[in-house]
Protein backbone atom coordinates (compact mmCIF):
# COMPACT_ATOMS: atom_id res chain seq x y z
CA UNK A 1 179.74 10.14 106.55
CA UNK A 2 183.18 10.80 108.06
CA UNK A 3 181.74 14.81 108.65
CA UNK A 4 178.94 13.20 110.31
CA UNK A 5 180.44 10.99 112.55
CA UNK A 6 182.97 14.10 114.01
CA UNK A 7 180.26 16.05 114.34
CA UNK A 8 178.30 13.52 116.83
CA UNK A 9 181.46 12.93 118.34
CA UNK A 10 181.97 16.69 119.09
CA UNK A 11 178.81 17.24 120.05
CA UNK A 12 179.03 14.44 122.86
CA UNK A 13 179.96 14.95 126.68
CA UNK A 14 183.09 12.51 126.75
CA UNK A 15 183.94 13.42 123.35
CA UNK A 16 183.54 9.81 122.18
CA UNK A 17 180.88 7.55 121.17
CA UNK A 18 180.50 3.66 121.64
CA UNK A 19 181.49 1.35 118.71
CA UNK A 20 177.69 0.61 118.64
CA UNK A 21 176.69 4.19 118.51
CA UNK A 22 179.29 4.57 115.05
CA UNK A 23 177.86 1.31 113.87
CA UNK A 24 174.48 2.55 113.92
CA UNK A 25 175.55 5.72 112.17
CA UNK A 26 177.64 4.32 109.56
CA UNK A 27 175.16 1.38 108.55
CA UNK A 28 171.71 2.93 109.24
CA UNK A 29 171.87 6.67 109.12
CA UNK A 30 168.99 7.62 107.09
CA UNK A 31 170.99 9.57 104.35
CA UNK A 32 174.56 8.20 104.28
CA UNK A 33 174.03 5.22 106.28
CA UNK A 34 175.66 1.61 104.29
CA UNK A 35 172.74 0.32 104.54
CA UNK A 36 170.08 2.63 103.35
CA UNK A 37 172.57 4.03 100.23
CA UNK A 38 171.70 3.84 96.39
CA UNK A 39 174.32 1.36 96.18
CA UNK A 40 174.79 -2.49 95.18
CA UNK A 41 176.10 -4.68 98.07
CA UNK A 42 175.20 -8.15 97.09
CA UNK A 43 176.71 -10.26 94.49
CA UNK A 44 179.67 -9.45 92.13
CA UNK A 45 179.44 -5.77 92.12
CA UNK A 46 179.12 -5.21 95.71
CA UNK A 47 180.80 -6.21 98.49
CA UNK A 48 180.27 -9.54 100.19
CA UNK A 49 177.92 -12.74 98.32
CA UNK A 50 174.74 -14.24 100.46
CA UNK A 51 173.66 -17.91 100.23
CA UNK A 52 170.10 -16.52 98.23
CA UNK A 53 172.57 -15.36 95.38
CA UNK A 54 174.85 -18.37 95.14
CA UNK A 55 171.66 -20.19 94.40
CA UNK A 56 167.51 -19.96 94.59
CA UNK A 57 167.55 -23.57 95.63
CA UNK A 58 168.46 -22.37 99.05
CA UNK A 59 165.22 -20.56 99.25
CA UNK A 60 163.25 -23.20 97.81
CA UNK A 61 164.56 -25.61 100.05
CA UNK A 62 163.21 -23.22 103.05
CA UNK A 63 159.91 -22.78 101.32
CA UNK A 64 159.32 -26.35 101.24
CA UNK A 65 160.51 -27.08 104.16
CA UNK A 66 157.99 -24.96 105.77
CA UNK A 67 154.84 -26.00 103.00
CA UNK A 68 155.36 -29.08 104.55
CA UNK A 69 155.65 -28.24 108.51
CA UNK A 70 153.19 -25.22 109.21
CA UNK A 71 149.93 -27.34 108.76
CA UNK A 72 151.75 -30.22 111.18
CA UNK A 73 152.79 -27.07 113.40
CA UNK A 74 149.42 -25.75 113.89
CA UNK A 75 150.91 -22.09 111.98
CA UNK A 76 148.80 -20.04 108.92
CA UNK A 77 150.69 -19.94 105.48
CA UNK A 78 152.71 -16.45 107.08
CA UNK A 79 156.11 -15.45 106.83
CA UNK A 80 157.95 -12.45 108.02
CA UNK A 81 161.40 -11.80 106.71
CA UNK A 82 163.53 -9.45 108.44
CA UNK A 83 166.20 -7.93 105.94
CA UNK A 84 165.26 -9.03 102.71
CA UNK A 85 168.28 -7.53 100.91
CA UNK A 86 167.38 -7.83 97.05
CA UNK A 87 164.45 -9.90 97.45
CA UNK A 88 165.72 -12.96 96.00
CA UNK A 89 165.51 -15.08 98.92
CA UNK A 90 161.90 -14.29 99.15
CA UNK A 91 161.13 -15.19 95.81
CA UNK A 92 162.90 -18.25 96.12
CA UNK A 93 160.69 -19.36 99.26
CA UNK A 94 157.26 -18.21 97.60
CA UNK A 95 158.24 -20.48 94.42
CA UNK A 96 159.09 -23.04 97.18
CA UNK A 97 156.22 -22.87 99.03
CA UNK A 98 153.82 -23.00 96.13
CA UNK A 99 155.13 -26.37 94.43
CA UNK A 100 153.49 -27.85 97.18
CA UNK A 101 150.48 -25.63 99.25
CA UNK A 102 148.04 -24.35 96.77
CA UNK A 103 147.23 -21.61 100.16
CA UNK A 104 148.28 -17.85 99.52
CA UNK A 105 150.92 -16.78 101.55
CA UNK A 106 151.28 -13.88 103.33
CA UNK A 107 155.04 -12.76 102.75
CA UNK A 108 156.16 -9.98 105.35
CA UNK A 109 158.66 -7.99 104.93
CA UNK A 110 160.52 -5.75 107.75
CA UNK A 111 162.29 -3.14 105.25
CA UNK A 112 164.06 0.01 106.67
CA UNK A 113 165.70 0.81 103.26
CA UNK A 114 163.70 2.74 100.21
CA UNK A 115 166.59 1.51 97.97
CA UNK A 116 166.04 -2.39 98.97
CA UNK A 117 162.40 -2.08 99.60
CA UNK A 118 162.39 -1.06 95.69
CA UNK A 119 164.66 -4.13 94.38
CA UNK A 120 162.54 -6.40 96.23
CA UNK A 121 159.41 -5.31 94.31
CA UNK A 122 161.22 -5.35 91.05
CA UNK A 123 161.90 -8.88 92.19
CA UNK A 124 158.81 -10.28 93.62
CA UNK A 125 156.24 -8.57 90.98
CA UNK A 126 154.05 -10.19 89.53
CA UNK A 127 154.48 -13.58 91.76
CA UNK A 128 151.31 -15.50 92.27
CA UNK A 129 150.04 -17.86 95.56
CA UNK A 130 151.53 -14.96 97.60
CA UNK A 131 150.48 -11.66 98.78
CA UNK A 132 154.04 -8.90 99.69
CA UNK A 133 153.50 -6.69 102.17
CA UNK A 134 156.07 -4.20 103.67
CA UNK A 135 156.76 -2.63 106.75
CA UNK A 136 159.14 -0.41 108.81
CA UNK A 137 158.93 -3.16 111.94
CA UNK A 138 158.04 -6.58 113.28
CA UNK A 139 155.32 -4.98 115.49
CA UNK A 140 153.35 -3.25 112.59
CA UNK A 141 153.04 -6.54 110.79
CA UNK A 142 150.55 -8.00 113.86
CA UNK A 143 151.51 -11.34 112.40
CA UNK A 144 150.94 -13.19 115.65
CA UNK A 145 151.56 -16.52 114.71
CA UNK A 146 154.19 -17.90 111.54
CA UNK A 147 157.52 -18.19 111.22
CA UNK A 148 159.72 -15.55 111.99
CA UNK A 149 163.07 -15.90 109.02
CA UNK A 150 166.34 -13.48 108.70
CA UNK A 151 169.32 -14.29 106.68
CA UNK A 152 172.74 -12.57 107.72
CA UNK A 153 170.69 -10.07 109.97
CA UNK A 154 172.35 -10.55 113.56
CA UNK A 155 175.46 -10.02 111.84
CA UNK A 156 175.29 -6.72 111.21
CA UNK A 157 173.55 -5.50 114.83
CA UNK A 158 175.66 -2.67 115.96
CA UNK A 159 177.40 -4.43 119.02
CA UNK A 160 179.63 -2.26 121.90
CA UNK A 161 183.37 -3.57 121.60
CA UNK A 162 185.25 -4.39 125.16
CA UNK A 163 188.97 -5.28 125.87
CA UNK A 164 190.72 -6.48 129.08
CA UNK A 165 193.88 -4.74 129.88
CA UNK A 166 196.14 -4.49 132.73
CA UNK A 167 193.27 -6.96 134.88
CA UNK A 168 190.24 -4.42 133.96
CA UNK A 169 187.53 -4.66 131.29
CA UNK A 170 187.66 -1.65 128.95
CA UNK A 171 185.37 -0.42 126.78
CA UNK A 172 186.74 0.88 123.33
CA UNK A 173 185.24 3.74 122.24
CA UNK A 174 185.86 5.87 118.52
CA UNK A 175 186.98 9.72 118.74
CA UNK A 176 188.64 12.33 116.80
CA UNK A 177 191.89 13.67 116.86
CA UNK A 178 194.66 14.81 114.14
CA UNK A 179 191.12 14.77 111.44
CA UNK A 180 191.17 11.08 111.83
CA UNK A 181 188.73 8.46 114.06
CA UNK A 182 190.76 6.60 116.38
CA UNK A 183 190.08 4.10 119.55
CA UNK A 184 189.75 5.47 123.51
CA UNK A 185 190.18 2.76 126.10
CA UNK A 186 187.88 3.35 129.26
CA UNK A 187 187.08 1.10 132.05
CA UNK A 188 183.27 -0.20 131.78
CA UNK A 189 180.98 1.83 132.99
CA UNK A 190 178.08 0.40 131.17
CA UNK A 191 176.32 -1.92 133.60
CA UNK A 192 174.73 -3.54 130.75
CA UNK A 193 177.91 -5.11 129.65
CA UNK A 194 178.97 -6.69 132.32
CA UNK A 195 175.78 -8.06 132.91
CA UNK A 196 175.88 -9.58 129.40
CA UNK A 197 179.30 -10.98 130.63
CA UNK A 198 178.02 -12.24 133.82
CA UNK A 199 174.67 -14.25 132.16
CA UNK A 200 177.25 -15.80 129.58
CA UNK A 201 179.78 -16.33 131.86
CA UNK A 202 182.35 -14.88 130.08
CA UNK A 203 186.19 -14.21 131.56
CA UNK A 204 188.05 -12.47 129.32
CA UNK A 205 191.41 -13.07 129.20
CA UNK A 206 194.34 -10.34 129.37
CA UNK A 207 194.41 -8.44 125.87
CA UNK A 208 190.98 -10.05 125.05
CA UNK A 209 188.77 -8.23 123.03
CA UNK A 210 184.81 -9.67 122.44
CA UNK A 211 181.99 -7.43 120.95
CA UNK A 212 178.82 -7.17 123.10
CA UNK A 213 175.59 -7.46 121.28
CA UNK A 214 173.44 -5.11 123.56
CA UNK A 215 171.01 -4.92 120.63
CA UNK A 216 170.29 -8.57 120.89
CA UNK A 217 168.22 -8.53 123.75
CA UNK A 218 165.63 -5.80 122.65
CA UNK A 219 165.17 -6.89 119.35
CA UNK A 220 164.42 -10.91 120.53
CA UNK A 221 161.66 -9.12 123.06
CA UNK A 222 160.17 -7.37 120.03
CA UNK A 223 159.61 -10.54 118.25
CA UNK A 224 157.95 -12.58 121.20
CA UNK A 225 156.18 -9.45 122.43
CA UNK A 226 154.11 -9.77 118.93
CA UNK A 227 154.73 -13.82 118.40
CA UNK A 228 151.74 -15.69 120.07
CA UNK A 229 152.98 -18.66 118.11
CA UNK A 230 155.64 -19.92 115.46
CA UNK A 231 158.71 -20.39 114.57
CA UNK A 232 162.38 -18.13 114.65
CA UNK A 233 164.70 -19.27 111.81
CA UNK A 234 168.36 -17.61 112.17
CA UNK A 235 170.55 -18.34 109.71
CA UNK A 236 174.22 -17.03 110.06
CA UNK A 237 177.59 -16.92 110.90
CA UNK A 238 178.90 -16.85 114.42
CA UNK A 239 180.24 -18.79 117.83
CA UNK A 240 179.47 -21.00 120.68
CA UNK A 241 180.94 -19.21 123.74
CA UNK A 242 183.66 -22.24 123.98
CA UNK A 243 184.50 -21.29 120.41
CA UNK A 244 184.87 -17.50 121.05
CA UNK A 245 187.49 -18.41 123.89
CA UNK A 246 189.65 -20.51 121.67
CA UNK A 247 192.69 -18.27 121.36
CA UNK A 248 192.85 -17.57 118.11
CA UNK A 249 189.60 -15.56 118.67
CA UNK A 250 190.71 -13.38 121.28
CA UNK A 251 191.30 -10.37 118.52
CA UNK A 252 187.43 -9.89 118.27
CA UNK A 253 185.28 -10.67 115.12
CA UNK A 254 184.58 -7.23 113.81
CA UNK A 255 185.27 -6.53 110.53
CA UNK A 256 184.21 -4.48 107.34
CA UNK A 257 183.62 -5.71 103.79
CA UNK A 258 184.76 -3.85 100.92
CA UNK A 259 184.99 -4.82 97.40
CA UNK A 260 185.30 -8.65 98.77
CA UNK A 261 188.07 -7.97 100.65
CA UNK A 262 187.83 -7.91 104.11
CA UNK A 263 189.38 -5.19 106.67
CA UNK A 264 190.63 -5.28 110.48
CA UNK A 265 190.49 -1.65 110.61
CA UNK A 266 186.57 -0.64 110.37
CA UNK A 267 187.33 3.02 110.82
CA UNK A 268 187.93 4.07 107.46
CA UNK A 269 185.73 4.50 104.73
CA UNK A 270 182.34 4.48 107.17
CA UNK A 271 179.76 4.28 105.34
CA UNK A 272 181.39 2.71 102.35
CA UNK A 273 181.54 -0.95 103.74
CA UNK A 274 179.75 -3.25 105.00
CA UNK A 275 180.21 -4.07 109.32
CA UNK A 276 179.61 -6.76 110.71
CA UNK A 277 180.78 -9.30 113.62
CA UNK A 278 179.70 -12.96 114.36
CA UNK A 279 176.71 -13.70 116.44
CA UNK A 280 176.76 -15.10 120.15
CA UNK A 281 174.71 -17.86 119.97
CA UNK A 282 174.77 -19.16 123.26
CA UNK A 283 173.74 -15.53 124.05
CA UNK A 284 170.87 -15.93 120.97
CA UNK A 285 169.14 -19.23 122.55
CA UNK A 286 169.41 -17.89 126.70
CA UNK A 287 167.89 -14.88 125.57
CA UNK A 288 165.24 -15.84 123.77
CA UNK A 289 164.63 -18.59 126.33
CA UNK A 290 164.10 -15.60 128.78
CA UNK A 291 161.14 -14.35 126.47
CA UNK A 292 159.47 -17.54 125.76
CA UNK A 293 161.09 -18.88 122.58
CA UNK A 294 162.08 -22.95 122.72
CA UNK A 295 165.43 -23.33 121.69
CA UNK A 296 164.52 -26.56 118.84
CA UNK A 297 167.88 -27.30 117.12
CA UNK A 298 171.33 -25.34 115.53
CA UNK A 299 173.24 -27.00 112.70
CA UNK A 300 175.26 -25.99 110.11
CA UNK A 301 173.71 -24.79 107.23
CA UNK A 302 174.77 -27.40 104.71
CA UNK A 303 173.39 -30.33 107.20
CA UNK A 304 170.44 -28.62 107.33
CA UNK A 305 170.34 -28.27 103.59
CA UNK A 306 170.73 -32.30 103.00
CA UNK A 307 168.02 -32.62 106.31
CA UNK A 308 165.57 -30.26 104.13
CA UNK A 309 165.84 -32.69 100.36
CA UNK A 310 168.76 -30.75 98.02
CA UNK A 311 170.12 -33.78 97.23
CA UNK A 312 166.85 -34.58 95.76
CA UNK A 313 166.95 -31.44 94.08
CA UNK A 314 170.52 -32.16 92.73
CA UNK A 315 168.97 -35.77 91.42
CA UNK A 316 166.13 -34.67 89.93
CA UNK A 317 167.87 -32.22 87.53
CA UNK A 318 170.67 -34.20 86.92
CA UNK A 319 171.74 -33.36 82.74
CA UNK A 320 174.61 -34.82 81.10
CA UNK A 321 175.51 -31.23 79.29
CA UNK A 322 177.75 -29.49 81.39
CA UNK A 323 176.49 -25.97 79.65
CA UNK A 324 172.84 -26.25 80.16
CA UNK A 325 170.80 -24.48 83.24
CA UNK A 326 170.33 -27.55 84.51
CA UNK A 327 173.92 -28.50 85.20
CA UNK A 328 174.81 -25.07 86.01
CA UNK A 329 172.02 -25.18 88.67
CA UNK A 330 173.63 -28.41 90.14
CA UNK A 331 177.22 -26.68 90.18
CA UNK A 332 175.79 -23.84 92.56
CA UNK A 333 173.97 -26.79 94.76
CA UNK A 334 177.18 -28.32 95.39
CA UNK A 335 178.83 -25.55 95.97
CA UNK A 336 176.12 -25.24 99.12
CA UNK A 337 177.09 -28.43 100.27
CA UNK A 338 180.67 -29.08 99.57
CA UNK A 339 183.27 -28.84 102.01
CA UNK A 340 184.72 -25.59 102.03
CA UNK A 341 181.42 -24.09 100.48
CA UNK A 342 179.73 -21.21 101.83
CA UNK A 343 177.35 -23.11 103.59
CA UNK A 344 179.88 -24.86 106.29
CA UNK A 345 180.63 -20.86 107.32
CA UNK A 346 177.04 -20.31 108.60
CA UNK A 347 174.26 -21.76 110.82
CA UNK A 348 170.71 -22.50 111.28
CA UNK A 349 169.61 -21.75 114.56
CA UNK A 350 165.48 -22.77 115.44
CA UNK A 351 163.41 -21.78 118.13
CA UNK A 352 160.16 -21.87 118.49
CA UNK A 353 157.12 -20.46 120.80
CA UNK A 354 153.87 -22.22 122.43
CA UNK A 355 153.78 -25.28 119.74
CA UNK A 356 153.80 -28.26 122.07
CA UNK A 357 154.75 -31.80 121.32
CA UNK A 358 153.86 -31.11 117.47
CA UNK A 359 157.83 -29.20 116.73
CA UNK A 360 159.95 -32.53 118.07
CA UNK A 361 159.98 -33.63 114.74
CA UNK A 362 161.60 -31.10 112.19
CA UNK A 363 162.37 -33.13 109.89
């Protein structure tokens, strides 16, 4: 991956490439790309946990939360999922969704990765009341109206990475030199970024560095190019724009994943660990607002885990032995929903497109 990357940034005019443009290479390159890789990233043997593998409640929860609302939403039993990952999150909805709607679902799923694509149908074989289908975009699905679900997908968008220094707004840009990668500083030239920086009104402060999520914008307008009518479910990790100012912010939020242990310095091992930085969402809701989509409602993900019923699901498998599944299912509930859980790390972010009065009433 390392050859790869010198050999792009070699074959470039400046000699460099953006921080977006090394992303993309050492997540998605088609060969050696994080990403697309033979290679376990989820759970204990890889390198970072999801909330679909601390437990399947969490996809229930979403499954039934949605059985319930697309008939009082006016929306066909369809789903797209963008990023499946190992497919357990979609199993988890399906057996959701069919405890209460006896209708078939239609189960989307935009998959990139032959390696994923197969775990998720080892995983989803065999399941009845749904019918899988796979593709390589949101576009080719033509699912024009549904819901529209991605779990820790923003996150790992490649994003351009700025700094202010000296009163000007860099850019930071990866080269080569001495057989390593290292960081260029370059005044923006990129009128797309301070655009971006303009519409949010950020102003950086001196030695500020922010990543810009260019890939943001394209991506929303491919979903409400094809999205007559539905829902857009985000969940993940990320900041208000008052929270990305606080100071102790102002180094950035990019990181890599590696083994569960997190790094500042995402030039080594490309292709080896996972990227990823936290999602603008003030920057997630004025966009899609531009395109049509009704910002609804963002809360953390354990508030809207109680909203959805898992205390109900904690109650109703309640079993005095501490060794049995039941108890050991209740253990990973709480964990969703305890303080310092997973769950107060990430948020659910709603919006929705052309469904009237019926979506003031989530819950």
């Amino acid at each position: 991956m390392k050859e790869l990357i010198k050999e792009f940034i070699e074959s470039s005019p400046q000699k460099m490439i953006t921080y977006g443009e090394y992303m993309e290479l050492a997540l998605y390159h088609p060969e050696e790309g994080y990403y697309i890789k033979e290679r376990q990233k989820i759970g204990k043997e890889g390198d970072f946990y999801t909330s679909s593998n601390v437990s399947d409640v969490f996809g229930k929860l979403i499954g039934k939360w949605y059985a319930k609302k697309c008939a009082d939403l006016g929306l066909p039993p369809s789903v797209c999922e963008i990023g499946a990952g190992n497919g357990r999150f979609a199993k988890a909805f399906i057996d959701g969704w069919s405890e209460l709607n006896a209708e078939t679902l239609t189960y989307y799923i935009v998959e990139k990765s032959p390696y994923h694509r197969r775990l998720q149908n080892a995983e989803l074989a065999g399941l009845e009341h749904a019918e899988i289908v796979h593709h390589d975009s949101y576009a080719e699905t033509k699912m024009h109206q549904g819901m529209v679900f991605s779990n820790e997908l923003f996150d790992a968008f490649p994003v351009h990475v700025v700094e202010k220094n000296d009163g000007v707004v860099h850019e930071v840009f990866v080269g080569w030199e001495d057989d390593h990668l290292i960081e260029k500083k370059v005044p923006v030239s990129d009128e797309r970024i301070m655009q971006f920086l303009d519409e949010q009104q950020f102003t950086l402060a001196e030695g500020q560095r922010i990543e810009i999520p260019l890939a943001m914008e394209p991506f929303i307008k491919s979903i409400t190019d094809n999205l007559a009518k539905g829902l857009m479910m985000t969940v993940d990790y990320g900041y208000t724009k008052e929270e990305w100012m606080q100071p102790s912010r102002r180094q950035g939020s990019l990181r890599g994943y590696y083994n569960h242990q997190m790094h500042h310095d995402i030039l080594q091992h490309p292709g080896e660990m996972d990227l990823t930085s936290h999602v603008h969402f003030d920057a997630l809701k004025t966009i899609g607002e531009a395109y049509g989509l009704e910002f609804l409602q963002k809360m953390r993900q354990d508030e809207f885990l109680i909203a959805a019923g898992i205390l109900e699901e904690l109650a109703q498998h309640h079993d005095p032995n501490p060794f049995s599944e039941a108890s050991k299912r209740n253990r990973a509930i709480r964990s969703l929903i305890l303080p310092g859980g997973i769950s107060q790390s990430f948020d659910v972010v709603i919006q929705g497109k052309d469904l009237g009065e019926s979506v003031r009433k989530l819950f």
